[in-house]
C-alpha atoms as a PDB file:
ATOM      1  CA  UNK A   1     125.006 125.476 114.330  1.00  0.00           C
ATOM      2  CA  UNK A   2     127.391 124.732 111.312  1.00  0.00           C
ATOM      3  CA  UNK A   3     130.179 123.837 112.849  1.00  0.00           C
ATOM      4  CA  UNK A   4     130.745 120.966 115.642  1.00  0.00           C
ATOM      5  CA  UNK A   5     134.416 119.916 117.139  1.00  0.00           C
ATOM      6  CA  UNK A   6     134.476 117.025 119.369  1.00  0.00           C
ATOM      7  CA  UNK A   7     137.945 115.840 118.572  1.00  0.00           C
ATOM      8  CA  UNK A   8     139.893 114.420 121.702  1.00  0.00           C
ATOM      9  CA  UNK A   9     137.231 113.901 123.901  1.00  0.00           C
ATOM     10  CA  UNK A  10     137.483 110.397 124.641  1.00  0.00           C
ATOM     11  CA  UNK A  11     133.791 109.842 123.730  1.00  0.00           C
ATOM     12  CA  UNK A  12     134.095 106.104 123.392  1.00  0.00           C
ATOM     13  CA  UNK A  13     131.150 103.641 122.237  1.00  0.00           C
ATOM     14  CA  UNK A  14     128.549 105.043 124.763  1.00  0.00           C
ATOM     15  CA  UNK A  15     129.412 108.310 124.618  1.00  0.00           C
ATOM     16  CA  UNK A  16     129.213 108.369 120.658  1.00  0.00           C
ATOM     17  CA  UNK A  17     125.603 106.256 120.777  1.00  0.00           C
ATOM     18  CA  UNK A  18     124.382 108.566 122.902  1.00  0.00           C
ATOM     19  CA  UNK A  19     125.292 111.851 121.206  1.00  0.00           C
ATOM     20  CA  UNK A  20     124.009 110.357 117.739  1.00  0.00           C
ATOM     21  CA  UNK A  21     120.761 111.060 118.199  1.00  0.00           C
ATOM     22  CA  UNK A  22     121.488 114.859 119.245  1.00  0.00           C
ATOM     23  CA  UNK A  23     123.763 115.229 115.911  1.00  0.00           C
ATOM     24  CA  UNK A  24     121.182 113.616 113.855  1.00  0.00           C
ATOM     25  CA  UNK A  25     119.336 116.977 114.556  1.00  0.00           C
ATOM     26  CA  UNK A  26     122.102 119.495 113.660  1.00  0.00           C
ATOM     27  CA  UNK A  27     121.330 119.178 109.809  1.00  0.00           C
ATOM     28  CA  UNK A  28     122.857 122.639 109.155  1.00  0.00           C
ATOM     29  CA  UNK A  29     126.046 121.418 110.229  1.00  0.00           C
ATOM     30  CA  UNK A  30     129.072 121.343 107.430  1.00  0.00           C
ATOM     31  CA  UNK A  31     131.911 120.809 109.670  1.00  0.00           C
ATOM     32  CA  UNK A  32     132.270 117.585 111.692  1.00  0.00           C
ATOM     33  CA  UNK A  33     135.338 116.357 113.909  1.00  0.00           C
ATOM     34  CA  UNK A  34     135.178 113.593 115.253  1.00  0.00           C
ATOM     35  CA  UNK A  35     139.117 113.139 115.307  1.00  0.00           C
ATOM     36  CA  UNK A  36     140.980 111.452 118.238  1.00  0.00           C
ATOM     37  CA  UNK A  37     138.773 109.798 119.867  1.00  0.00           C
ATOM     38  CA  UNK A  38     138.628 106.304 121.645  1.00  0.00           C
ATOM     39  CA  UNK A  39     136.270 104.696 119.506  1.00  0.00           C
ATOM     40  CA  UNK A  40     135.740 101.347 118.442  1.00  0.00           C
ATOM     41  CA  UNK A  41     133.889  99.217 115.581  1.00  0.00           C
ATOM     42  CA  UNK A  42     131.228  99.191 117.973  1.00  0.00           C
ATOM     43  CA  UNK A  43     130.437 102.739 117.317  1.00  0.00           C
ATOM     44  CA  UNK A  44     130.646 102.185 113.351  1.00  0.00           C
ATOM     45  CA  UNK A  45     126.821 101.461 113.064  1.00  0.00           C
ATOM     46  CA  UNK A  46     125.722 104.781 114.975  1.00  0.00           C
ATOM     47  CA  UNK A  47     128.458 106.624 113.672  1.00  0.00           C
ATOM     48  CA  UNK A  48     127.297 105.972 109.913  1.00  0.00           C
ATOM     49  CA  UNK A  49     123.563 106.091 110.939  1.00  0.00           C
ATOM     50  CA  UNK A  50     124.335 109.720 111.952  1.00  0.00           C
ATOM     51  CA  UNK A  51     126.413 110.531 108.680  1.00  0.00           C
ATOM     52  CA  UNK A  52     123.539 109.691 106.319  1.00  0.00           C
ATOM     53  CA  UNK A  53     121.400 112.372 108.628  1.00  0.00           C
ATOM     54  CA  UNK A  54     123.990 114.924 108.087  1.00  0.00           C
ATOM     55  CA  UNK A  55     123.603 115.605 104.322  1.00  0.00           C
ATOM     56  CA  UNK A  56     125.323 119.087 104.339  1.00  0.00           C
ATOM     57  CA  UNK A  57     128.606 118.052 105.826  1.00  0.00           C
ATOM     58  CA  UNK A  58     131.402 119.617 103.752  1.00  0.00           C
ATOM     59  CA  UNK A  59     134.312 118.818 106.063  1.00  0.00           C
ATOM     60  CA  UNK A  60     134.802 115.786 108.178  1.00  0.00           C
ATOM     61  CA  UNK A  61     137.624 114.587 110.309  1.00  0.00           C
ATOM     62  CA  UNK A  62     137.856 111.454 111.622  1.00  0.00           C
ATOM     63  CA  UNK A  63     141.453 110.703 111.816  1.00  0.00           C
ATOM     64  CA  UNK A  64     142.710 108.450 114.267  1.00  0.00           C
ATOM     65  CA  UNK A  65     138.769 107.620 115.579  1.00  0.00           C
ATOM     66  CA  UNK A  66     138.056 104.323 114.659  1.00  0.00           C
ATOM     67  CA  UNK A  67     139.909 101.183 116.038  1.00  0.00           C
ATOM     68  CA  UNK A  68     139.408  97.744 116.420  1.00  0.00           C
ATOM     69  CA  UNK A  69     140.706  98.220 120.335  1.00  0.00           C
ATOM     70  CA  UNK A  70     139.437 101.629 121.432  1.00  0.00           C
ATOM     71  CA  UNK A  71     143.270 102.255 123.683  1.00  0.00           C
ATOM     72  CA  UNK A  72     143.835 105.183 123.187  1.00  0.00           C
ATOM     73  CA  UNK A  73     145.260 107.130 119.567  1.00  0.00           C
ATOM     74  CA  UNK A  74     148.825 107.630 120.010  1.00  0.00           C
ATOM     75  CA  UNK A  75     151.907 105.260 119.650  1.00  0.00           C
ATOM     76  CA  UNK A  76     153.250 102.563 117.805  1.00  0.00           C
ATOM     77  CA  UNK A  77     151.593  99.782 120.309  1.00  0.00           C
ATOM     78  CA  UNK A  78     147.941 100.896 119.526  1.00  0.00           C
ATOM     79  CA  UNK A  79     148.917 101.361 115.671  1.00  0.00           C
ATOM     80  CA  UNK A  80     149.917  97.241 115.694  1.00  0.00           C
ATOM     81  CA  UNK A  81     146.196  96.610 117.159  1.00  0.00           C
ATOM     82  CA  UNK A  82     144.191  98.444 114.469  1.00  0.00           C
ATOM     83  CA  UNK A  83     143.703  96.438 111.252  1.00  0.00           C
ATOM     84  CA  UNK A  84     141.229  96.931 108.154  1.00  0.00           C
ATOM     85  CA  UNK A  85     138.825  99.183 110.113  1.00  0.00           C
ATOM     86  CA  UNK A  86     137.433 100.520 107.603  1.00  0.00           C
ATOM     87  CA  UNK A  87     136.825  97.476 105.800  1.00  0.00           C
ATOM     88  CA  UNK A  88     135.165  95.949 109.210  1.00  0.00           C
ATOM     89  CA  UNK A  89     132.798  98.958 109.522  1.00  0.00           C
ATOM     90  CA  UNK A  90     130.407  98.882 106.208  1.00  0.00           C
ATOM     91  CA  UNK A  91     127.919 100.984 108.167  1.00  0.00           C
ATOM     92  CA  UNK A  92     130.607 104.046 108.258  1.00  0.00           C
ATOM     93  CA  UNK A  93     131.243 103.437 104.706  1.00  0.00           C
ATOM     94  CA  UNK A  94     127.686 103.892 103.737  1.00  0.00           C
ATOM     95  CA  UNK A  95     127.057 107.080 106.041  1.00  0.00           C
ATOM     96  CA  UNK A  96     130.531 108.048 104.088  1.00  0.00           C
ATOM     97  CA  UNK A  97     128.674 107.307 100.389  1.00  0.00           C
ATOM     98  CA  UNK A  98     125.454 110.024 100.993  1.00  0.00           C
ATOM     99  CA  UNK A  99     127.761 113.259 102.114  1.00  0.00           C
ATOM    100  CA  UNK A 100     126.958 114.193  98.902  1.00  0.00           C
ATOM    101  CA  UNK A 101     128.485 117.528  99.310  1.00  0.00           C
ATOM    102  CA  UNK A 102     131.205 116.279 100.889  1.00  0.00           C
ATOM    103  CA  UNK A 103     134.460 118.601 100.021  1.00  0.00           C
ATOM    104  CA  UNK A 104     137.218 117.494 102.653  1.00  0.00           C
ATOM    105  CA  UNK A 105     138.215 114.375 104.577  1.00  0.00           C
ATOM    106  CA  UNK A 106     140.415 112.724 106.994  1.00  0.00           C
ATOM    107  CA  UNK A 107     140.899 108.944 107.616  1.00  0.00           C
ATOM    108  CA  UNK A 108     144.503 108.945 108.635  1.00  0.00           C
ATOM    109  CA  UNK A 109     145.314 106.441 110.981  1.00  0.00           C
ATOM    110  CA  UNK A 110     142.057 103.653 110.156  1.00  0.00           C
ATOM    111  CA  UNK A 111     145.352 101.354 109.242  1.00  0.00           C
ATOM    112  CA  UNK A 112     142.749 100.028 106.142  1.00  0.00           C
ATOM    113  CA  UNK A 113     144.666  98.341 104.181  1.00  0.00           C
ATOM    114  CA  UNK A 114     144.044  97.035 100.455  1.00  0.00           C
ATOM    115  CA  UNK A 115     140.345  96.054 101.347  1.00  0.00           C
ATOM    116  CA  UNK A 116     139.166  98.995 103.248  1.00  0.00           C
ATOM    117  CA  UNK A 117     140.903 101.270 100.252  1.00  0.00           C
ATOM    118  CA  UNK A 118     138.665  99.318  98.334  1.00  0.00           C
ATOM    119  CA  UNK A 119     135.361  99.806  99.822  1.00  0.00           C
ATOM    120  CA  UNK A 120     136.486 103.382 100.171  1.00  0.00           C
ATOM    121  CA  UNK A 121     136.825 103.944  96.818  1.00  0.00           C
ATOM    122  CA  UNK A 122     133.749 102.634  95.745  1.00  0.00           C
ATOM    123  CA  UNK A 123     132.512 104.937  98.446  1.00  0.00           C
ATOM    124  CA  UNK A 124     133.756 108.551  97.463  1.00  0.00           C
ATOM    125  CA  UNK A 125     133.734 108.221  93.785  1.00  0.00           C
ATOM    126  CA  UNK A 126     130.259 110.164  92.846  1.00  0.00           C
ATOM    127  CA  UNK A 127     131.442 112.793  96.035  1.00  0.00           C
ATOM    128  CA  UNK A 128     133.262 116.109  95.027  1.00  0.00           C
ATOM    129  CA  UNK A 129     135.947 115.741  97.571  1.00  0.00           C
ATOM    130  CA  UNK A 130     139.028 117.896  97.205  1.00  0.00           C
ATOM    131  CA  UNK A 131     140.907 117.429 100.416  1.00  0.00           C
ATOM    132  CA  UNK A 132     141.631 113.595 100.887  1.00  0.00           C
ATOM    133  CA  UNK A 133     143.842 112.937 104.501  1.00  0.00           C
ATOM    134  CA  UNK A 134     144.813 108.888 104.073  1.00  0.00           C
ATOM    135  CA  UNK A 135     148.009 108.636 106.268  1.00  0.00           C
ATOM    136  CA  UNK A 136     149.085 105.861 107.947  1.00  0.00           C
ATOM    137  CA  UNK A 137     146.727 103.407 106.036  1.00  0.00           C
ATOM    138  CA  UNK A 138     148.743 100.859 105.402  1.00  0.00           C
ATOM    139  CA  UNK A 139     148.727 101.535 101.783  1.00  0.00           C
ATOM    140  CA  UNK A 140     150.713  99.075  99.837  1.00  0.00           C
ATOM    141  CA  UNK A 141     151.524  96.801  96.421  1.00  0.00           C
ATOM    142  CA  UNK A 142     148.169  95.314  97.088  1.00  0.00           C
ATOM    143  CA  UNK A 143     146.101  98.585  97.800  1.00  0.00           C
ATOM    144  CA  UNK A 144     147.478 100.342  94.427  1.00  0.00           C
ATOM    145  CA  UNK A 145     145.248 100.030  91.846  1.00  0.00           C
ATOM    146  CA  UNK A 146     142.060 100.980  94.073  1.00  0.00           C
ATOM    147  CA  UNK A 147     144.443 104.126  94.767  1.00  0.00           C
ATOM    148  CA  UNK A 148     145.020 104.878  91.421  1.00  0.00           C
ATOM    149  CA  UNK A 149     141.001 104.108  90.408  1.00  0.00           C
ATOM    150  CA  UNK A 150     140.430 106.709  93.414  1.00  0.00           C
ATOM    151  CA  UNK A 151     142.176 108.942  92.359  1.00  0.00           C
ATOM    152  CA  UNK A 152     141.342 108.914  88.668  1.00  0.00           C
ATOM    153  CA  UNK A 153     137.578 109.863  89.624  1.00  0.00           C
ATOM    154  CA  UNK A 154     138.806 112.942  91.820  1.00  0.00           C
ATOM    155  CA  UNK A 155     140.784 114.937  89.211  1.00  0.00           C
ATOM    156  CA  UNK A 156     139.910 117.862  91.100  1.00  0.00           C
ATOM    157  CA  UNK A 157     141.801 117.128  94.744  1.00  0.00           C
ATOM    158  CA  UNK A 158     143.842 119.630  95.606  1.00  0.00           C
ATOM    159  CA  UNK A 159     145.296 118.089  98.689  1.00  0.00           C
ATOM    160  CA  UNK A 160     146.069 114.839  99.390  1.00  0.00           C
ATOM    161  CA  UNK A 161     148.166 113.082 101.902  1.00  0.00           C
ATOM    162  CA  UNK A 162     149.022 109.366 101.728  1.00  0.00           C
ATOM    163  CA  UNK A 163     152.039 109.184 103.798  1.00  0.00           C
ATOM    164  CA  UNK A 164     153.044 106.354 105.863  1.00  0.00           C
ATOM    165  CA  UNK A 165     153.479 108.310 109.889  1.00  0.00           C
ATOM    166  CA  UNK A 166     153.680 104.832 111.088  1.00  0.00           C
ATOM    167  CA  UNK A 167     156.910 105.636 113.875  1.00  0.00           C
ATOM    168  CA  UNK A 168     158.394 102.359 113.079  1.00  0.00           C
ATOM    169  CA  UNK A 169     157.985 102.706 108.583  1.00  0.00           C
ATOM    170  CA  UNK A 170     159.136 105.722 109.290  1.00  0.00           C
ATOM    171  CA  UNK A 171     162.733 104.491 109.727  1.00  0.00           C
ATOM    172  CA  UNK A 172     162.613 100.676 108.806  1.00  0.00           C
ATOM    173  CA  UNK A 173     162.221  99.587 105.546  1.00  0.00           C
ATOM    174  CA  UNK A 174     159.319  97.943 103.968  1.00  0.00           C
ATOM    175  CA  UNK A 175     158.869  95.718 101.491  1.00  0.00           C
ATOM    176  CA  UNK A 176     155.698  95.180 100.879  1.00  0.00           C
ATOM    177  CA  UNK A 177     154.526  99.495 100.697  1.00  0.00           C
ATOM    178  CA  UNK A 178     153.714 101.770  97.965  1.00  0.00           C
ATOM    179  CA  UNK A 179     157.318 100.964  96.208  1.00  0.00           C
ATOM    180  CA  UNK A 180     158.841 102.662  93.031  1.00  0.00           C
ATOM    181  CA  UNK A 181     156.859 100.336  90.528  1.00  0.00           C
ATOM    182  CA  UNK A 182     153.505 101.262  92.347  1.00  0.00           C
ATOM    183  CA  UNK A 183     154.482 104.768  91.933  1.00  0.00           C
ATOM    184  CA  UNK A 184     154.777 104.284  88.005  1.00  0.00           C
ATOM    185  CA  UNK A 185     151.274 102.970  88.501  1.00  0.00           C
ATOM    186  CA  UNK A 186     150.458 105.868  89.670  1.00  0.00           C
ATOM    187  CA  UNK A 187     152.347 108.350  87.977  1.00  0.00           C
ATOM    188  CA  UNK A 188     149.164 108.736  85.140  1.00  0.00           C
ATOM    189  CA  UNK A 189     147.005 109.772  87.973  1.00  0.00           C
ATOM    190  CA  UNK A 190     148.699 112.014  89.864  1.00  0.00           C
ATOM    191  CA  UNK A 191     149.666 113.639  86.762  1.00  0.00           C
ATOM    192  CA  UNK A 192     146.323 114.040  86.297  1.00  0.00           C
ATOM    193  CA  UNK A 193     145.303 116.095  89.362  1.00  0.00           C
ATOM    194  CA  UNK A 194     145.750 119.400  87.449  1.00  0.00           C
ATOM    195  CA  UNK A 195     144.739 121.423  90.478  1.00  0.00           C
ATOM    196  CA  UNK A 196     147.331 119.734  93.056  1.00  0.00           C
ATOM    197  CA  UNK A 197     148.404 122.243  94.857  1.00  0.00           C
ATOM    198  CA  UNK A 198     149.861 119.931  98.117  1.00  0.00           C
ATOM    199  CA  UNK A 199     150.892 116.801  98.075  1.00  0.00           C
ATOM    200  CA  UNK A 200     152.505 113.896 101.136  1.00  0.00           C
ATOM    201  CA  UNK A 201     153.765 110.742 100.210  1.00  0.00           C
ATOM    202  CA  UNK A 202     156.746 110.233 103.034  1.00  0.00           C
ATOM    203  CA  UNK A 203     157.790 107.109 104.185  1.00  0.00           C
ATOM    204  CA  UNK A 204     157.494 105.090 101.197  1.00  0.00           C
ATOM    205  CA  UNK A 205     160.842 104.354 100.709  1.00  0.00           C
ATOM    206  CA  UNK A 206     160.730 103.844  96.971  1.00  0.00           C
ATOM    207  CA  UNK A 207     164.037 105.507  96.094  1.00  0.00           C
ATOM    208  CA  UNK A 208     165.567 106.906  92.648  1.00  0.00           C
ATOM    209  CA  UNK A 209     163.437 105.120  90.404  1.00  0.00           C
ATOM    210  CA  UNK A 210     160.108 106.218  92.080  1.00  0.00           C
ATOM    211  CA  UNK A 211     161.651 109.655  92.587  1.00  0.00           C
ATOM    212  CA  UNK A 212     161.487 109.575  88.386  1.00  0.00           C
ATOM    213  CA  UNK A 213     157.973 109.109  88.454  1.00  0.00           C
ATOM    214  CA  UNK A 214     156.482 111.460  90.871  1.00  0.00           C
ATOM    215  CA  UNK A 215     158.770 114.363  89.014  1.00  0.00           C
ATOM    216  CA  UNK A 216     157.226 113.002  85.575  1.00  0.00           C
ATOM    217  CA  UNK A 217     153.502 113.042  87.338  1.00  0.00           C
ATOM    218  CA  UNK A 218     154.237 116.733  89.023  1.00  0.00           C
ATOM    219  CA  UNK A 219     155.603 117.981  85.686  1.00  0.00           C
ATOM    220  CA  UNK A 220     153.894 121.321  84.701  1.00  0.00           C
ATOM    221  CA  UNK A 221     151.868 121.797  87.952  1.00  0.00           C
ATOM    222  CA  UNK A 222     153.221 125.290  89.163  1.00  0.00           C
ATOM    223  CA  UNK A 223     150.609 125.772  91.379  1.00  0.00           C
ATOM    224  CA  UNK A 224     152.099 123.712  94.165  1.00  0.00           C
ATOM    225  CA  UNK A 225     152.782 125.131  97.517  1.00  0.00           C
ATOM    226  CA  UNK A 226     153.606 122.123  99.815  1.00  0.00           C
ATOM    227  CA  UNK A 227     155.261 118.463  98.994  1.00  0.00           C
ATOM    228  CA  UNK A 228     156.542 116.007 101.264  1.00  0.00           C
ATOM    229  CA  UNK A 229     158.564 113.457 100.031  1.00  0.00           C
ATOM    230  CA  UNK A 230     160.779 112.602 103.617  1.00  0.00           C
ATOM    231  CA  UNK A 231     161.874 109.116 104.602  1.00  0.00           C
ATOM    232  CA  UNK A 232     161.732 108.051 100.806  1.00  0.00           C
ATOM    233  CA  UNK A 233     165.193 106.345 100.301  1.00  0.00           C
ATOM    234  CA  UNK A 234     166.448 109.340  98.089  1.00  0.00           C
ATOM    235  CA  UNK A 235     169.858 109.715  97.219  1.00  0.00           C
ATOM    236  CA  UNK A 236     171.308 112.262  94.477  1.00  0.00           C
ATOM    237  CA  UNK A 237     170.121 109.837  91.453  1.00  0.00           C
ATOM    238  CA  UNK A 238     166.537 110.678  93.558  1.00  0.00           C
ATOM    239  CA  UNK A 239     167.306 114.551  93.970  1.00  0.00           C
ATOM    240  CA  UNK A 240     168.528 114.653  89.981  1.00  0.00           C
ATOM    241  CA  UNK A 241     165.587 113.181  89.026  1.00  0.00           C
ATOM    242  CA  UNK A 242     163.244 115.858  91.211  1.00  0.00           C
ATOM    243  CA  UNK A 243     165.105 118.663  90.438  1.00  0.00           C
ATOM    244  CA  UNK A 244     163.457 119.589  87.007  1.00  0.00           C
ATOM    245  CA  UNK A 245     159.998 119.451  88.331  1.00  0.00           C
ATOM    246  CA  UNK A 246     160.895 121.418  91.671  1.00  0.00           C
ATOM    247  CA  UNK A 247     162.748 124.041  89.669  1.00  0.00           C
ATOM    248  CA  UNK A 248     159.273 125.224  87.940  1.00  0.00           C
ATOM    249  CA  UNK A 249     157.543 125.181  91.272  1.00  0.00           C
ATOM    250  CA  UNK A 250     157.857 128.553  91.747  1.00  0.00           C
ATOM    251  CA  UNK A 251     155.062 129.003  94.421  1.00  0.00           C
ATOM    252  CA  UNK A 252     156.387 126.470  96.880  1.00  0.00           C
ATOM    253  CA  UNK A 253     156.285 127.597 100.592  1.00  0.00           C
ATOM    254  CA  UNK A 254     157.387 123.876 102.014  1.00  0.00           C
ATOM    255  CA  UNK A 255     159.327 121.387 100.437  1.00  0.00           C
ATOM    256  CA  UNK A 256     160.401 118.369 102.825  1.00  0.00           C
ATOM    257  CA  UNK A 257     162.929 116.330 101.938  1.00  0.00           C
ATOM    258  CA  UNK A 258     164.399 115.361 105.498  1.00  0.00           C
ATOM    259  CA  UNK A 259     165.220 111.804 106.404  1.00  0.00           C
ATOM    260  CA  UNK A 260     167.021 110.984 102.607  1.00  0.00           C
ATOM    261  CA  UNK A 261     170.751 110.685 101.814  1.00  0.00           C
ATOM    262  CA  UNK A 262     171.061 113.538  99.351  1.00  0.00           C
ATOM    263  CA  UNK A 263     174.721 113.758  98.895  1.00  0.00           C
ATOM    264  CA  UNK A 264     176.828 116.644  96.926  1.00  0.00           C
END
């Protein structure tokens, strides 16, 4: 057995200590989902006891799995209760930290913060990951330079998706998120992810002047095929600056750019 999808099966705390020891077993497995399920930090110590078992894991989804609640995955209520999971559950992080061939992963919707970014980082630096899924993370002023230190020791991701699918971010400004001087922060590593070949950062709302920096950090890379850059506070100073860098993107399939006031 290689591959094993459990996503959306409202295991819950029980259900996940009592399948642990049953995946512990599976050691040929390289794709795990765990995604969608109603989970809470209660589950964090078998869930990273069973990681560190699972040494040949290559993908792993656990998007929207671990809360500090369990209610249920879906809507803006359960997205207020779920705060610096990832930073709460030190036993996930470690079972995280020995996937040592560890290629693709999803932790959208942990809401971690600065501090879980942090331990995260610290985390997946040695592992070869190339698929990174961190939406709706809460990922903000204070979370930037473990971002940018993250993604300075993965020069090889090819996707990554940091977008903010928050309902509420989504058509609210914030002040305090990944803003247009946090993207010059991390305009030097983006533009070093020579492979990039898809790339999400909607909802962050950081207008012309962080428009300027993403084009300078996607200069050159002509192998992109996907970008999302919705609900960013663009306007035609924003669209003037892209323009150059999407104009020698010549193997782009989607480009979003909904949600923005681009004007004639």
């Amino acid at each position: 057995l290689t591959t094993v999808d459990l996503s959306m099966t409202s295991l819950g705390d029980e259900g996940m200590t009592a399948l642990g020891p049953a995946l512990e077993g599976l050691q040929a497995v390289t794709r795990l989902d765990l995604s969608s399920n109603s989970l809470t930090l209660g589950a964090a110590p078998t869930l990273g006891k069973t990681l560190k078992r699972l040494s040949e894991v290559r993908e792993l989804f656990l998007g929207l799995c671990l809360s500090a609640s369990g209610a249920p995955a879906f809507g803006v209520a359960h997205e207020r209760r779920r705060r610096n999971t990832t930073a709460q559950a030190p036993e996930l992080v470690e079972g995280l930290a020995s996937l040592r061939s560890l290629a693709s992963i999803d932790l959208s919707g942990h809401v971690m913060g600065a501090k879980g970014l942090e331990r995260l980082t610290e985390a997946l630096q040695p592992l070869p990951v190339t698929d990174l899924d961190l939406r709706s993370n809460r990922l903000n002023v204070d979370a930037v330079n473990s971002l940018a230190a993250l993604l300075a020791s993965h020069t090889a991701l090819r996707r990554l998706r940091l977008g903010r699918v928050e309902f509420t971010s989504l058509f609210v400004k914030d002040e305090n998120v990944l803003d247009a001087h946090c993207m010059e922060r991390l305009e030097g590593p983006l533009g070093g992810l020579q492979g990039l070949t898809s790339l999400d950062l909607s909802g962050f709302w950081f207008g012309a002047e962080g428009a300027g920096h993403v084009a300078r950090a996607l200069s050159g890379k002509g192998e992109m095929t996907e970008l999302d850059l919705s609900h960013n506070d663009l306007k035609a100073d924003g669209a003037r600056a892209l323009a150059d860098a999407l104009g020698r993107m010549d193997k782009m399939t989607r480009l979003d750019l909904s949600y923005n006031q681009l004007k004639a």
